[in-house]
Protein backbone atom coordinates (compact mmCIF):
# COMPACT_ATOMS: atom_id res chain seq x y z
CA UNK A 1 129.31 95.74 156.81
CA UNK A 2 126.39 96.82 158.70
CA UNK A 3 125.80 99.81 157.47
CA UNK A 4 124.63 98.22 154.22
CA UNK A 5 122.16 96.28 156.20
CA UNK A 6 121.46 99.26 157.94
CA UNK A 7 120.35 100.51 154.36
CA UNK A 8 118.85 97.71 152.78
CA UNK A 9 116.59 97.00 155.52
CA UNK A 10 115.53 101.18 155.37
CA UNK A 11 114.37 101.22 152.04
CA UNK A 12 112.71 97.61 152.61
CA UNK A 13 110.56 99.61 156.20
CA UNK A 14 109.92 102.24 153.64
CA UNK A 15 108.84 100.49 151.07
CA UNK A 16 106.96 98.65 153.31
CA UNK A 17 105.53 101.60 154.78
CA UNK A 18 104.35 103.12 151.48
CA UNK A 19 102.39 100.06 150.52
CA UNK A 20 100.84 100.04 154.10
């Protein structure tokens, strides 16, 4: 299952990102 990591931790660096 680690494409759903894969996922989750792309919207967290975007989210991340967008608040930067």
């Amino acid at each position: 299952m680690d494409t759903a990591k894969s996922i989750t931790a792309k919207k967290l660096i975007r989210l991340i990102g967008i608040r930067s």
